[in-house]
Protein backbone atom coordinates (compact mmCIF):
# COMPACT_ATOMS: atom_id res chain seq x y z
CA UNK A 1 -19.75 68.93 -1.40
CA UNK A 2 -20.69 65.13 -1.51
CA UNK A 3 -17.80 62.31 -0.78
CA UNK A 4 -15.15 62.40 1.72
CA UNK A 5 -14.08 65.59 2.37
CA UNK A 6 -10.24 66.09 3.46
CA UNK A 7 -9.50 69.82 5.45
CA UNK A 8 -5.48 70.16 5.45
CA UNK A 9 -4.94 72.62 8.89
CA UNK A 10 -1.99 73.97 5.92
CA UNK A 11 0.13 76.37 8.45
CA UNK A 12 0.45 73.39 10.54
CA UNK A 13 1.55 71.01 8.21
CA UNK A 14 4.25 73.10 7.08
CA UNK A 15 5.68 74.11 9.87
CA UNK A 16 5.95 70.46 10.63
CA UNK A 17 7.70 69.98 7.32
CA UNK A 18 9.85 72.63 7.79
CA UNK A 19 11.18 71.53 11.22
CA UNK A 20 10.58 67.62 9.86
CA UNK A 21 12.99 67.75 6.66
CA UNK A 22 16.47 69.12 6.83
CA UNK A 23 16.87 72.79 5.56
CA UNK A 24 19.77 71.53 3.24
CA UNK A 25 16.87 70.93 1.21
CA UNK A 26 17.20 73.56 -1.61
CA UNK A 27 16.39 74.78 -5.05
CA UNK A 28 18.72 75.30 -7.69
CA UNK A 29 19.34 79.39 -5.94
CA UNK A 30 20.21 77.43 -3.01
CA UNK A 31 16.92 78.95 -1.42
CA UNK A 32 15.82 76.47 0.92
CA UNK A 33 12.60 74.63 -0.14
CA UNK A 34 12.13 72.29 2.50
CA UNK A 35 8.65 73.16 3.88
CA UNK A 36 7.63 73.17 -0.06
CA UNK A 37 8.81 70.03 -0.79
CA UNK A 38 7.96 68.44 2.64
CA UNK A 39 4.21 69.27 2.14
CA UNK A 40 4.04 68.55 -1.33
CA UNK A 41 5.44 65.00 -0.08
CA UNK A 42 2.64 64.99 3.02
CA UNK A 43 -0.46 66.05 0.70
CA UNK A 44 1.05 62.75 -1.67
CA UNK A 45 0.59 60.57 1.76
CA UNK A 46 -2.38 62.02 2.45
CA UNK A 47 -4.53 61.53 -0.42
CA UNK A 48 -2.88 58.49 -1.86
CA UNK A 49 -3.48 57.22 1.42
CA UNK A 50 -7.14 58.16 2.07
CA UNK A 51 -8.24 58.85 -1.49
CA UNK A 52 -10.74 61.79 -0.69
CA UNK A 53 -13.29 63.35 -3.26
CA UNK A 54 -12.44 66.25 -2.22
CA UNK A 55 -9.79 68.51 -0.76
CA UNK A 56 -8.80 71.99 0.44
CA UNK A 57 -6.01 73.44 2.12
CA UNK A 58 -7.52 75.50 5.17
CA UNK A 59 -5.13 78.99 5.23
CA UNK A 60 -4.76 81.73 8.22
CA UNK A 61 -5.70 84.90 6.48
CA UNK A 62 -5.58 86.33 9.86
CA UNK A 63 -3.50 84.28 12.56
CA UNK A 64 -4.85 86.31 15.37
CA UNK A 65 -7.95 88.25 14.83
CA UNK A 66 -8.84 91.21 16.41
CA UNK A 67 -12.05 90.29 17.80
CA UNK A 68 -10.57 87.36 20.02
CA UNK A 69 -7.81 89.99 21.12
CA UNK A 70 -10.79 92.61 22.05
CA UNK A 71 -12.08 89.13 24.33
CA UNK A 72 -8.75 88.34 25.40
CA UNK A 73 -5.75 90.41 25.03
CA UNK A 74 -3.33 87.62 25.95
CA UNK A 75 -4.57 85.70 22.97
CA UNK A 76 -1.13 84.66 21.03
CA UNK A 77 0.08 87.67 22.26
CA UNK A 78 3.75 86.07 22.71
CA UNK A 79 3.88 84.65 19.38
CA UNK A 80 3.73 88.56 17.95
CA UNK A 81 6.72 89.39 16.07
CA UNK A 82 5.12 92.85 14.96
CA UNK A 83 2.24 95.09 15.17
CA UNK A 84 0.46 96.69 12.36
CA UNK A 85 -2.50 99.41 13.13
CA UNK A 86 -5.23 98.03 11.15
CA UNK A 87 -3.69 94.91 9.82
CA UNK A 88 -3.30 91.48 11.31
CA UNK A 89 0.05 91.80 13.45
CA UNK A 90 3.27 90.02 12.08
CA UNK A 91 3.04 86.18 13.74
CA UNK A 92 7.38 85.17 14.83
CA UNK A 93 8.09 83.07 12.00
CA UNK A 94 11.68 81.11 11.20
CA UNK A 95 13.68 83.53 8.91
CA UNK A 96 13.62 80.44 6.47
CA UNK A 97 10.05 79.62 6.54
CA UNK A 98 8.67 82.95 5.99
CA UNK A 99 9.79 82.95 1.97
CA UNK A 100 8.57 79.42 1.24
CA UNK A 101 5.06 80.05 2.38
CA UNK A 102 4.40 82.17 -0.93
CA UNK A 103 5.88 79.40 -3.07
CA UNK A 104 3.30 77.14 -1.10
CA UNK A 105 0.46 78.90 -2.68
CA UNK A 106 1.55 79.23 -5.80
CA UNK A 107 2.29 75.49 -5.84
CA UNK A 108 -1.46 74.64 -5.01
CA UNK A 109 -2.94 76.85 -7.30
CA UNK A 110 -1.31 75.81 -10.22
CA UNK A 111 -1.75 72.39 -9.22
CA UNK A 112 -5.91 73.12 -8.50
CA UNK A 113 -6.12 72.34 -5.40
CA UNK A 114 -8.35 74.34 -3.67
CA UNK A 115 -7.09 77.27 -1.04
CA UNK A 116 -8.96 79.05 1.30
CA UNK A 117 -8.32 81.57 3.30
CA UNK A 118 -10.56 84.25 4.21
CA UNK A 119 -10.13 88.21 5.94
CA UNK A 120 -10.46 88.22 9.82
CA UNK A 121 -10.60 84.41 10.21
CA UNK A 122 -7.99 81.99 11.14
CA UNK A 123 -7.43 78.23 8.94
CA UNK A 124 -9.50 76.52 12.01
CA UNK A 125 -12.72 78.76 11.75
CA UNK A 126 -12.32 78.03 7.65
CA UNK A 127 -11.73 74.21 8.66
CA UNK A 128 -15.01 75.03 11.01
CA UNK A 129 -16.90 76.71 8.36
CA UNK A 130 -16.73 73.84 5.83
CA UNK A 131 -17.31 71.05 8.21
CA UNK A 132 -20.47 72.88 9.32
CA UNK A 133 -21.52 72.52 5.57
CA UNK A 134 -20.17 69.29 4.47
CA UNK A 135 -22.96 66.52 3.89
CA UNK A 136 -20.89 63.46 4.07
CA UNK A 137 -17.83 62.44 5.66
CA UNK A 138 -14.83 64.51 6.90
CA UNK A 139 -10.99 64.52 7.58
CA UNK A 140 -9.77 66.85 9.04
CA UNK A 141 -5.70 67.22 9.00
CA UNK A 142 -3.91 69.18 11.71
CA UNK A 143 -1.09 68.73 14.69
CA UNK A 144 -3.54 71.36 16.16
CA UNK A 145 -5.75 69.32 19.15
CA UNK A 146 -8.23 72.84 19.58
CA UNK A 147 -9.90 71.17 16.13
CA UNK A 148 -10.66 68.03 18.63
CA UNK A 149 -13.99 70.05 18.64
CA UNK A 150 -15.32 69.63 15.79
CA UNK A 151 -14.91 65.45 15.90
CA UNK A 152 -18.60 64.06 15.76
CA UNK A 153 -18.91 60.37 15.22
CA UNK A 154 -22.38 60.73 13.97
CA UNK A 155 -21.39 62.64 11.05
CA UNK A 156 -18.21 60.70 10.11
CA UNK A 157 -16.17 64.04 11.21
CA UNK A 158 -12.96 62.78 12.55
CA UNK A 159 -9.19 64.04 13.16
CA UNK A 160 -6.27 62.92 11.37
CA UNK A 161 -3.82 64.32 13.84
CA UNK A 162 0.35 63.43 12.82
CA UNK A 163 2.24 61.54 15.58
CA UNK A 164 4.64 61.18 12.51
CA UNK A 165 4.96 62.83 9.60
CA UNK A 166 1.67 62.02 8.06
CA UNK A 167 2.84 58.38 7.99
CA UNK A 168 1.65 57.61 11.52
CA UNK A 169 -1.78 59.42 11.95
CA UNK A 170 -3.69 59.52 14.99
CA UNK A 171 -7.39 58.93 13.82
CA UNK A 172 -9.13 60.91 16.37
CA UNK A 173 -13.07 59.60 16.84
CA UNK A 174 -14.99 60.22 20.26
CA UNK A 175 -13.56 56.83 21.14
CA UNK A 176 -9.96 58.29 21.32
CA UNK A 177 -11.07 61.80 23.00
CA UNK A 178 -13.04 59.91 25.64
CA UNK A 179 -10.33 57.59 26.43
CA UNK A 180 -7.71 60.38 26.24
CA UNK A 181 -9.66 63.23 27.73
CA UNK A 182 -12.80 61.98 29.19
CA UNK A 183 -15.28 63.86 27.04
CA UNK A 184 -16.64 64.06 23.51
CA UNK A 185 -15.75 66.81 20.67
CA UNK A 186 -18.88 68.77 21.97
CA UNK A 187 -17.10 68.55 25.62
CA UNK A 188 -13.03 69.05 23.67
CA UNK A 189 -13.78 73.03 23.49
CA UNK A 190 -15.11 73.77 27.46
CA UNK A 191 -12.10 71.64 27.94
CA UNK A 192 -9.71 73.35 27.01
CA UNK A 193 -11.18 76.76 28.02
CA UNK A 194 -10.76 75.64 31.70
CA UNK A 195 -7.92 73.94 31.24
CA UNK A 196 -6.41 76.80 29.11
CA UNK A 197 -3.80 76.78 27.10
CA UNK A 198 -0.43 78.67 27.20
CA UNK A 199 0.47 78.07 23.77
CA UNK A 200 -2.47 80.43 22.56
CA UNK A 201 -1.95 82.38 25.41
CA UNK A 202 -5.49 81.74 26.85
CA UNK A 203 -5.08 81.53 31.07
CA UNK A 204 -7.91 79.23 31.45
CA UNK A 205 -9.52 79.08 35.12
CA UNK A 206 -6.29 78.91 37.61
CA UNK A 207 -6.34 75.31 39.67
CA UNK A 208 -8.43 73.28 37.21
CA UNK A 209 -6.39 71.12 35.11
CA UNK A 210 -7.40 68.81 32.56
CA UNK A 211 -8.13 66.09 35.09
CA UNK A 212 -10.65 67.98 37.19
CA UNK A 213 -12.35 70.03 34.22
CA UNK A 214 -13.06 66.36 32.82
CA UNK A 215 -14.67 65.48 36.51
CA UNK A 216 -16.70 68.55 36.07
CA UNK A 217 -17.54 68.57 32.59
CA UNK A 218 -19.02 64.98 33.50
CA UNK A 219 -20.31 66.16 36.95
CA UNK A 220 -22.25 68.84 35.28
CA UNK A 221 -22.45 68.26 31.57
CA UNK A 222 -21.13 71.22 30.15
CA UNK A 223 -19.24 74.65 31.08
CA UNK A 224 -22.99 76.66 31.06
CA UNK A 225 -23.97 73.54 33.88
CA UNK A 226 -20.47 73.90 35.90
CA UNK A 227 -21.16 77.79 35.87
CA UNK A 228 -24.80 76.65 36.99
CA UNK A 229 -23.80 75.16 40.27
CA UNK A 230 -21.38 78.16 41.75
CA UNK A 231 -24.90 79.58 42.55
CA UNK A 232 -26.20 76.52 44.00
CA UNK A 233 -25.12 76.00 47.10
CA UNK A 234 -26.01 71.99 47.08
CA UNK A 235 -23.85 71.37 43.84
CA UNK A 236 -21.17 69.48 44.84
CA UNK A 237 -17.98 71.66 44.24
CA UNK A 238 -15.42 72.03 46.60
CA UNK A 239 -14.72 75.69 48.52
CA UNK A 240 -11.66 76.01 46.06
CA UNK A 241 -13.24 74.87 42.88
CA UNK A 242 -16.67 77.45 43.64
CA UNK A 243 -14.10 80.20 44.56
CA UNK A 244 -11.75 79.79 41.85
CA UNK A 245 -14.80 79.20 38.96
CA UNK A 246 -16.31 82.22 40.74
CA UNK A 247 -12.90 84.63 40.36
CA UNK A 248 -12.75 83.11 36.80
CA UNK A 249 -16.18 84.54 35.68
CA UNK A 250 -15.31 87.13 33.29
CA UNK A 251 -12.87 85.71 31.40
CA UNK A 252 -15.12 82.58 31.15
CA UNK A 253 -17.89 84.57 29.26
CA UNK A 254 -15.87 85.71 27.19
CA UNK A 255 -13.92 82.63 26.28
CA UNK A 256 -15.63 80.30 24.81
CA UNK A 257 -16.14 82.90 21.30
CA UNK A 258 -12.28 82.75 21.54
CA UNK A 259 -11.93 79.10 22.25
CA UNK A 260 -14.91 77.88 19.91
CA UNK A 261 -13.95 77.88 15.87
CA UNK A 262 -16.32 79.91 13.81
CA UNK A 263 -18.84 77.77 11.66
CA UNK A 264 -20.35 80.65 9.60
CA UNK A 265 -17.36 82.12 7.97
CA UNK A 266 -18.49 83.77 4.63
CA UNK A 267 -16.33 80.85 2.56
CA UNK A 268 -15.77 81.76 -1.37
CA UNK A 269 -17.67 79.99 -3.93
CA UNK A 270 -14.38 77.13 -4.74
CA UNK A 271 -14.27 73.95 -6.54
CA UNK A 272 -12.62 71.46 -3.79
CA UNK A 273 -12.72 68.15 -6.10
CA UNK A 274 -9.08 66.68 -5.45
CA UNK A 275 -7.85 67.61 -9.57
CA UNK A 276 -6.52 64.86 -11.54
CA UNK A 277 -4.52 67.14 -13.72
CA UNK A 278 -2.79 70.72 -12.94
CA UNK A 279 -4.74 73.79 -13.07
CA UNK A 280 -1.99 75.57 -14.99
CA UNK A 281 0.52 72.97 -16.08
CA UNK A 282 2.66 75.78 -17.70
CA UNK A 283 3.29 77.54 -14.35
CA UNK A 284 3.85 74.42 -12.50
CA UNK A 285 6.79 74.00 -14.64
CA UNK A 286 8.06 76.72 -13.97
CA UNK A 287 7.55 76.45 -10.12
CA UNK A 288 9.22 72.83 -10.51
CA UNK A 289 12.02 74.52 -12.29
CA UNK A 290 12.34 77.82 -10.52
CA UNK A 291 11.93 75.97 -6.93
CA UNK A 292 13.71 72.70 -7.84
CA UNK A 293 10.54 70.40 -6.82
CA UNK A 294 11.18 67.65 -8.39
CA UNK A 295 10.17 64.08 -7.20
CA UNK A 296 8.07 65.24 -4.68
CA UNK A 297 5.89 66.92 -7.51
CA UNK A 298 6.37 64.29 -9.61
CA UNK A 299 4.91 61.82 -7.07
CA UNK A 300 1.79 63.86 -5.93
CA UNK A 301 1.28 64.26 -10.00
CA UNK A 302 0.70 60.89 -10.27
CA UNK A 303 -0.99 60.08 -6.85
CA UNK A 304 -3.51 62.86 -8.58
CA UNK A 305 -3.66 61.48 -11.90
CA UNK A 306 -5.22 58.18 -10.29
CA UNK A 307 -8.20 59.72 -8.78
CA UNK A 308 -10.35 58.95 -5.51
CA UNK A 309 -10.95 55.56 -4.29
């Protein structure tokens, strides 16, 4: 992969275009259609307004894997609708949402663009997987902050994170996470293991917010270093921070597989040059008909059609 590289966090951008454009938005069935059309609108912004070489839409083949459940249990445990013995458990979806998400994919792949999504592995440890291998510059697009991670100024890896829409993007460099959070992408993922993170259901270390894990991440340089000076008694840790870092010790060897996105995820062989024309123009036609797409297809057509900067 050579030329600006564009990651789309997909799951998260439709959700946001589900709850961002009114679900009066339907196709001709009166099926609502307005995560479709939402996204199809964002991915328009998006490259028209960054004109990346390439592009791939980053999918959760598996929202919550087993293997960070066997680390810990509590891992998006409350966002189960239903479990399944040996199949990824059912994630709570909106009863509206759930239907579109198939119309999603077929959308993309008639259009070309490239979508990934691969068994056991969540969109973030594809987004991981591809950054890990990308030799020039990357974007990565997501409303999630755990990807914070994987910022590196060095290698032009940054964050395009939506404040609004994908109108107003917050470009996230190691400028913006040290101002915001004290530390650098390297530093974003012991962050947030201490802090934790209720929303993933991950407990992090009880009494160490974001504030102090910053003071100790910079005290001590990283989470191995902070776990370093509970055994030395001239560190200087409070009594409650060295007791409560102490109690926290097993589920901080265990977290940071959880809390760390996978950067060796066996990724299919994919063409991820942004297309200039549909894939299959035939069955794009009939999606635009079937689904009542429209203008937004009709504008990311020709936002395609011009080709990268």
């Amino acid at each position: 992969m050579t030329g600006r590289l564009m990651l789309l966090d997909t799951a998260s951008l439709y959700f946001r275009a589900y709850f961002g454009v009114p679900d009066s938005v339907k196709a001709p069935d009166g099926t609502p259609v307005n995560a479709v059309r939402g996204l199809l609108d964002f991915i328009d912004r998006l490259v028209r307004d960054h004109r990346p070489q390439q592009l791939v839409a980053c999918m959760d083949a598996d929202w919550r894997p087993q293997w960070r459940v066997d680390l810990i249990p509590t891992y998006k445990a409350h966002r189960v609708a239903e479990e399944h013995e040996g199949a990824p458990d059912e994630e709570e979806v909106p009863d509206t949402l759930s239907p579109q998400v198939p119309v999603i994919e077929d959308v993309l792949d008639a259009l070309g663009i490239a979508r990934v999504g691969v068994a056991g592995y969540e969109a973030d440890d594809v987004i991981g997987t591809f950054t890990a291998r990308a030799e020039g510059p990357v974007d990565i697009v997501t409303g999630d902050r755990d990807l914070y991670q994987l910022v590196d100024d060095a290698r032009g890896i940054r964050v395009l994170y939506p404040l609004k829409g994908v109108g107003t993007l917050q470009l996230t460099d190691e400028a913006v996470l040290r101002e915001k959070y004290g530390v650098d992408g390297r530093g974003y993922a012991d962050l947030a293991l201490l802090r934790g993170d209720p929303s993933d259901g991950l407990p992090g270390v009880p009494g160490i917010g974001e504030k102090t894990a910053a003071k100790l991440l910079a005290e001590f340089g990283d989470l191995a270093g902070i776990m370093a000076a509970v055994d030395e008694p001239r560190a200087r840790l409070t009594p409650s921070q060295r007791k409560r870092l102490t109690e926290a010790a097993p589920y901080v060897a265990v977290a940071p597989k959880v809390v760390r996105v996978a950067d060796d995820v066996p990724l299919p062989d994919v063409g991820t040059a942004v297309p200039r024309a549909p894939r299959d123009p035939a069955a794009l036609e009939q999606l635009a008909v079937r689904w009542g797409l429209g203008s937004p297809l009709q504008r990311l057509l020709t936002t395609l059609a011009e080709g990268p900067a």
